[in-house]
C-alpha atoms as a PDB file:
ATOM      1  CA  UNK A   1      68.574  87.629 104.459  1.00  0.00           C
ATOM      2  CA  UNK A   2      68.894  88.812 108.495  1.00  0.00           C
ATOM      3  CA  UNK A   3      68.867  92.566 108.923  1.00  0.00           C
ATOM      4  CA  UNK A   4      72.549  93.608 110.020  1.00  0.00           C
ATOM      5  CA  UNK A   5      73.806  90.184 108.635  1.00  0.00           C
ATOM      6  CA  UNK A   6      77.003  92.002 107.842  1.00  0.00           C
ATOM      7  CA  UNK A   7      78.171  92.739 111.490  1.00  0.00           C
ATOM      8  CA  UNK A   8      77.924  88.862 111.991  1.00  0.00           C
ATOM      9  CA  UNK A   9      81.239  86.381 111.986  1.00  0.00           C
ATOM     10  CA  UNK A  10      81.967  85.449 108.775  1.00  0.00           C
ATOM     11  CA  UNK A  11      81.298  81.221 109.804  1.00  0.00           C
ATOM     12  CA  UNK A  12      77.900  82.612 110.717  1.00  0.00           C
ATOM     13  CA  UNK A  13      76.672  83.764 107.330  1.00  0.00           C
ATOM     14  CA  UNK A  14      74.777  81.679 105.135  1.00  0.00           C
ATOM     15  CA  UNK A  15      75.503  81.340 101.402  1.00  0.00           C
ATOM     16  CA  UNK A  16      73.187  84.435 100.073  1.00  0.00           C
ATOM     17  CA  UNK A  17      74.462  86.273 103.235  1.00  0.00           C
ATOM     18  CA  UNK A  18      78.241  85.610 102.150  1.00  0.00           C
ATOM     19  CA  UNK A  19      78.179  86.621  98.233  1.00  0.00           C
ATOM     20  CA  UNK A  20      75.866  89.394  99.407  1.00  0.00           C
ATOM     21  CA  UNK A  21      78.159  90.779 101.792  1.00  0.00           C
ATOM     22  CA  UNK A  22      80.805  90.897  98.792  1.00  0.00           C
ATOM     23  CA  UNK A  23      81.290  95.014  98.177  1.00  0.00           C
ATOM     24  CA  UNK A  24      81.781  94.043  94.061  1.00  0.00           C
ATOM     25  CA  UNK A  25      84.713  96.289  93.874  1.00  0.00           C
ATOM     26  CA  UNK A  26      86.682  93.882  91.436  1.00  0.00           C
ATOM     27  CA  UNK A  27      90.269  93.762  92.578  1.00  0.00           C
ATOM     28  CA  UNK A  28      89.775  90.498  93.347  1.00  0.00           C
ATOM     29  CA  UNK A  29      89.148  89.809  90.000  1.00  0.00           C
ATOM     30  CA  UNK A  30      92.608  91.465  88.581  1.00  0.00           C
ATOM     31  CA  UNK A  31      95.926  89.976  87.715  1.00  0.00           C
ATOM     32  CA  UNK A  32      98.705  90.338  89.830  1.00  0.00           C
ATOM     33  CA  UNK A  33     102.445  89.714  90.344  1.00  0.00           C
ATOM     34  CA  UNK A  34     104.148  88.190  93.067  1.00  0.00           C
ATOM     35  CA  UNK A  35     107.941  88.541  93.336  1.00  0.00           C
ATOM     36  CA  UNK A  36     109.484  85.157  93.284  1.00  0.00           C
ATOM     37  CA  UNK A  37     112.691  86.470  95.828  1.00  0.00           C
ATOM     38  CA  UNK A  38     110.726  88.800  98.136  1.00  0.00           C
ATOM     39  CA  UNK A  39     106.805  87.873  98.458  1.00  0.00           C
ATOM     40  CA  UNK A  40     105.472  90.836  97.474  1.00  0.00           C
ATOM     41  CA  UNK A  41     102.750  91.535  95.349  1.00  0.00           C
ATOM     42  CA  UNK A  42     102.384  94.299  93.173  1.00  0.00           C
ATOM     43  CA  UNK A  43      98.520  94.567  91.460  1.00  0.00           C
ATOM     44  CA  UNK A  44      97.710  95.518  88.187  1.00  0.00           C
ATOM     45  CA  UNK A  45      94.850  97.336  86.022  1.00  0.00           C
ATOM     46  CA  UNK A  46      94.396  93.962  83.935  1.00  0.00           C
ATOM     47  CA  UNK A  47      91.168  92.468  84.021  1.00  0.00           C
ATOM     48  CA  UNK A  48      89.999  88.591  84.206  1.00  0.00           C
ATOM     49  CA  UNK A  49      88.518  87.998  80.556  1.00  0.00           C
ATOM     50  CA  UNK A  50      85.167  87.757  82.709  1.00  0.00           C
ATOM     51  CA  UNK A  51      85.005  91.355  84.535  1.00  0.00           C
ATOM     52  CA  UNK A  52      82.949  93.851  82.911  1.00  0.00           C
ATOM     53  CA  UNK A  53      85.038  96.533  83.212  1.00  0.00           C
ATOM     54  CA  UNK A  54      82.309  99.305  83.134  1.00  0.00           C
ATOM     55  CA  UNK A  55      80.543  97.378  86.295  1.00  0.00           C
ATOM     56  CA  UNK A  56      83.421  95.584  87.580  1.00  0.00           C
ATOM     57  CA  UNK A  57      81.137  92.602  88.330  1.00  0.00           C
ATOM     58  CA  UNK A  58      81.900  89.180  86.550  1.00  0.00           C
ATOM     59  CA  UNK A  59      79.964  88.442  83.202  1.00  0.00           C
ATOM     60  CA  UNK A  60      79.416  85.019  84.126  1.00  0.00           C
ATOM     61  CA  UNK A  61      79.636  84.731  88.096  1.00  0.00           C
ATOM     62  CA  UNK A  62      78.275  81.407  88.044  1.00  0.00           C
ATOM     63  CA  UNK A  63      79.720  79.336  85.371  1.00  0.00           C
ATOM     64  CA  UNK A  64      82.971  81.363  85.756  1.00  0.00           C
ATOM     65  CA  UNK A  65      85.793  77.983  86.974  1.00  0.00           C
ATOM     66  CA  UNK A  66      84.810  76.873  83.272  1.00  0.00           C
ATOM     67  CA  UNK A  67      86.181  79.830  81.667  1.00  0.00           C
ATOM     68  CA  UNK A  68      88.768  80.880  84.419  1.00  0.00           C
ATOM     69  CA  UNK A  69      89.773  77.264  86.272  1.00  0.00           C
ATOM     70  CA  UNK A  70      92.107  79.411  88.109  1.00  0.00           C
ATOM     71  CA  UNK A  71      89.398  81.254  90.121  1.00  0.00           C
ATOM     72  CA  UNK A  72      89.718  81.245  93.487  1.00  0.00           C
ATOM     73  CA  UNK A  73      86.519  81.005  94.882  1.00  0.00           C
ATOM     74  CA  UNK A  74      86.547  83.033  98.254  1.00  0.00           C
ATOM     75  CA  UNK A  75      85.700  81.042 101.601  1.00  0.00           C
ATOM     76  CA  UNK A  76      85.660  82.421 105.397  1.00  0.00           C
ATOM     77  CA  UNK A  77      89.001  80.419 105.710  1.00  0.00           C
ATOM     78  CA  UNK A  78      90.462  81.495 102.559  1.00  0.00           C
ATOM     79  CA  UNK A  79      89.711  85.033 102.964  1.00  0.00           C
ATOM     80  CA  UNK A  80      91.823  85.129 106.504  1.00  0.00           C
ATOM     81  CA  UNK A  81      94.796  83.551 104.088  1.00  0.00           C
ATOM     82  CA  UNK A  82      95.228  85.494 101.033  1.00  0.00           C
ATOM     83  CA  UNK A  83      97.356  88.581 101.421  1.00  0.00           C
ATOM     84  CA  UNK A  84      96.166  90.297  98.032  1.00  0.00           C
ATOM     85  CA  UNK A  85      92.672  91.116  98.794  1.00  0.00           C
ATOM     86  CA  UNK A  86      92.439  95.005  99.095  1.00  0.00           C
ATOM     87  CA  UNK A  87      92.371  96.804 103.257  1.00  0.00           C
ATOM     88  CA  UNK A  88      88.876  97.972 102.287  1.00  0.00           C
ATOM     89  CA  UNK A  89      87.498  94.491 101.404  1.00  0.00           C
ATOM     90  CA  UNK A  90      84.314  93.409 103.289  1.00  0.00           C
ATOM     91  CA  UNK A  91      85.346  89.623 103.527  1.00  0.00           C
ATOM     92  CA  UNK A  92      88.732  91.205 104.703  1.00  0.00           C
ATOM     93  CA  UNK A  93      87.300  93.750 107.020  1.00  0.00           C
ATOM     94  CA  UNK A  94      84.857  90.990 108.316  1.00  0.00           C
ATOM     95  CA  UNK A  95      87.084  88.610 108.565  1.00  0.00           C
ATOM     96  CA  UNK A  96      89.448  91.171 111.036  1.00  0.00           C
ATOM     97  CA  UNK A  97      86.196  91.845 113.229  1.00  0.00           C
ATOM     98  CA  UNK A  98      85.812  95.084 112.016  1.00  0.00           C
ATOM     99  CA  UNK A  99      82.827  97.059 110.294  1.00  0.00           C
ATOM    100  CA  UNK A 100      82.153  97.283 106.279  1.00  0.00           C
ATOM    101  CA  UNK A 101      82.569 100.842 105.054  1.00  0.00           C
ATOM    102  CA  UNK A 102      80.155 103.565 104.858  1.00  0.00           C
ATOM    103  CA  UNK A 103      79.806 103.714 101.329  1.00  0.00           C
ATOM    104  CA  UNK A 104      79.205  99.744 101.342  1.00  0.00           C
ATOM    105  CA  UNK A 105      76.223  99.087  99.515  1.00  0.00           C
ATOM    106  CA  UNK A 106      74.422  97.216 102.061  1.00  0.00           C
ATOM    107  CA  UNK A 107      74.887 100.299 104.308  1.00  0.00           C
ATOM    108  CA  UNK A 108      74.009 103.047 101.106  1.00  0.00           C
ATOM    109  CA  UNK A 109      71.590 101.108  99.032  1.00  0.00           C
ATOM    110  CA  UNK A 110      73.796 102.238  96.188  1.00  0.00           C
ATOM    111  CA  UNK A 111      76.251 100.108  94.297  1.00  0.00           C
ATOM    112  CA  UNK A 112      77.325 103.493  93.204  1.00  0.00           C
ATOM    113  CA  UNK A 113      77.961 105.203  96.232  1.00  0.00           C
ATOM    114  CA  UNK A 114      81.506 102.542  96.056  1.00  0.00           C
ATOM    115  CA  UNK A 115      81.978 103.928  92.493  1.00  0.00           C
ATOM    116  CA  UNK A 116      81.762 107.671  93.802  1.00  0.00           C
ATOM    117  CA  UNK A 117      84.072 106.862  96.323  1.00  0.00           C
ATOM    118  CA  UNK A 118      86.806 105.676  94.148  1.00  0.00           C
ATOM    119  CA  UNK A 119      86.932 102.040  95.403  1.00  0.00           C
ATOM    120  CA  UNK A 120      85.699 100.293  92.966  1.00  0.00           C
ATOM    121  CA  UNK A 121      87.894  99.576  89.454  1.00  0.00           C
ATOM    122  CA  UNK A 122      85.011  99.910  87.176  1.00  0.00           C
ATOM    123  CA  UNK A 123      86.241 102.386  84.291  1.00  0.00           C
ATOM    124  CA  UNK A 124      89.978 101.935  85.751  1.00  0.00           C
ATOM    125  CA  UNK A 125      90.832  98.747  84.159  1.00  0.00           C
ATOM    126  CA  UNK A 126      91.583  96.782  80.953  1.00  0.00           C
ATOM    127  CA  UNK A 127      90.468  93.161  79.864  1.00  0.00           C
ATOM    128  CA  UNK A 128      92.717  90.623  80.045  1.00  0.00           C
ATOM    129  CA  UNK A 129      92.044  89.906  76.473  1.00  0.00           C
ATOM    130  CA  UNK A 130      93.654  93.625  75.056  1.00  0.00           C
ATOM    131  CA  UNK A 131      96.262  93.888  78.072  1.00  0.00           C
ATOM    132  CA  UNK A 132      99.746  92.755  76.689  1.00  0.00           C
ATOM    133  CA  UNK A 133     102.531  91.829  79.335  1.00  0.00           C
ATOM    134  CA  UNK A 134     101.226  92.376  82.986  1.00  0.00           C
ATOM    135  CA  UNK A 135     104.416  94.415  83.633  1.00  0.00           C
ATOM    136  CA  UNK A 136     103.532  97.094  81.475  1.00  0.00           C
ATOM    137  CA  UNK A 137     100.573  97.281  83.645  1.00  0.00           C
ATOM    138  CA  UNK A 138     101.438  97.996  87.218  1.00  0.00           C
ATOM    139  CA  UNK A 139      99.618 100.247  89.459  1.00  0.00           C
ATOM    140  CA  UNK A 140      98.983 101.312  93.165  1.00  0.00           C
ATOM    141  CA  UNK A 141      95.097 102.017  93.770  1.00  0.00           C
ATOM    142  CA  UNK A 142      95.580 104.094  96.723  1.00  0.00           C
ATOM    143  CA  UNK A 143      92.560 102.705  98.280  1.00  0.00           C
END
């Protein structure tokens, strides 16, 4: 991969560049609701069946539409659509011209560095699988 690859436009990364730049914080990855009347969506701690929840990466990234159909895989285009992805998002932050964080692991070297500063939902969530109704399950991150 190019050195600095993550201050380039998102159209100008190539495919290891783009999941690389990905800051694996896994609220992508979680269940939310959108209100039918107003628009708005309010995010959950529920887990796709596929998140490890002590990583917050996906168990099976590659093979993961034949599990979970319903996975959106993220594009450059995409990402400048979707209102759900969180403000601290690199894809996001990319996608608005603007840097990845500090505590980015292409910047720290450290997947944990995110986990130290309370961005990703690793140890924060629940699966899918033990959840119950979604409702019961509402939360703001804060982040």
């Amino acid at each position: 991969m190019r050195e600095g690859f993550w201050d380039l436009p998102l159209d100008a990364l190539t495919r290891e560049e783009w999941e690389a730049l990905c800051d694996g914080c896994g609220r992508c990855c979680l269940h939310k609701l959108e209100d039918e009347d107003s628009g708005e969506i309010a995010e959950t701690n529920v887990a796709c069946k596929l998140l490890d929840t002590t990583t917050a990466r996906c168990k099976d990234y590659k093979h993961r539409k034949a599990f979970v159909p319903d996975c959106l895989r993220l594009t450059p285009a995409l990402v400048k659509k979707v209102p759900w992805l969180p403000k601290t998002c690199a894809y996001r932050l990319r996608a608005e011209d603007k840097p990845i964080p500090e505590w980015h692991y292409l910047r720290t070297g450290s997947r944990e560095a995110m986990i130290e500063a309370g961005i990703s939902v690793a140890h924060r969530v629940i699966s899918e699988d033990d959840a119950g109704p979604l409702e019961h399950h509402m939360v703001e991150w804060g982040i």
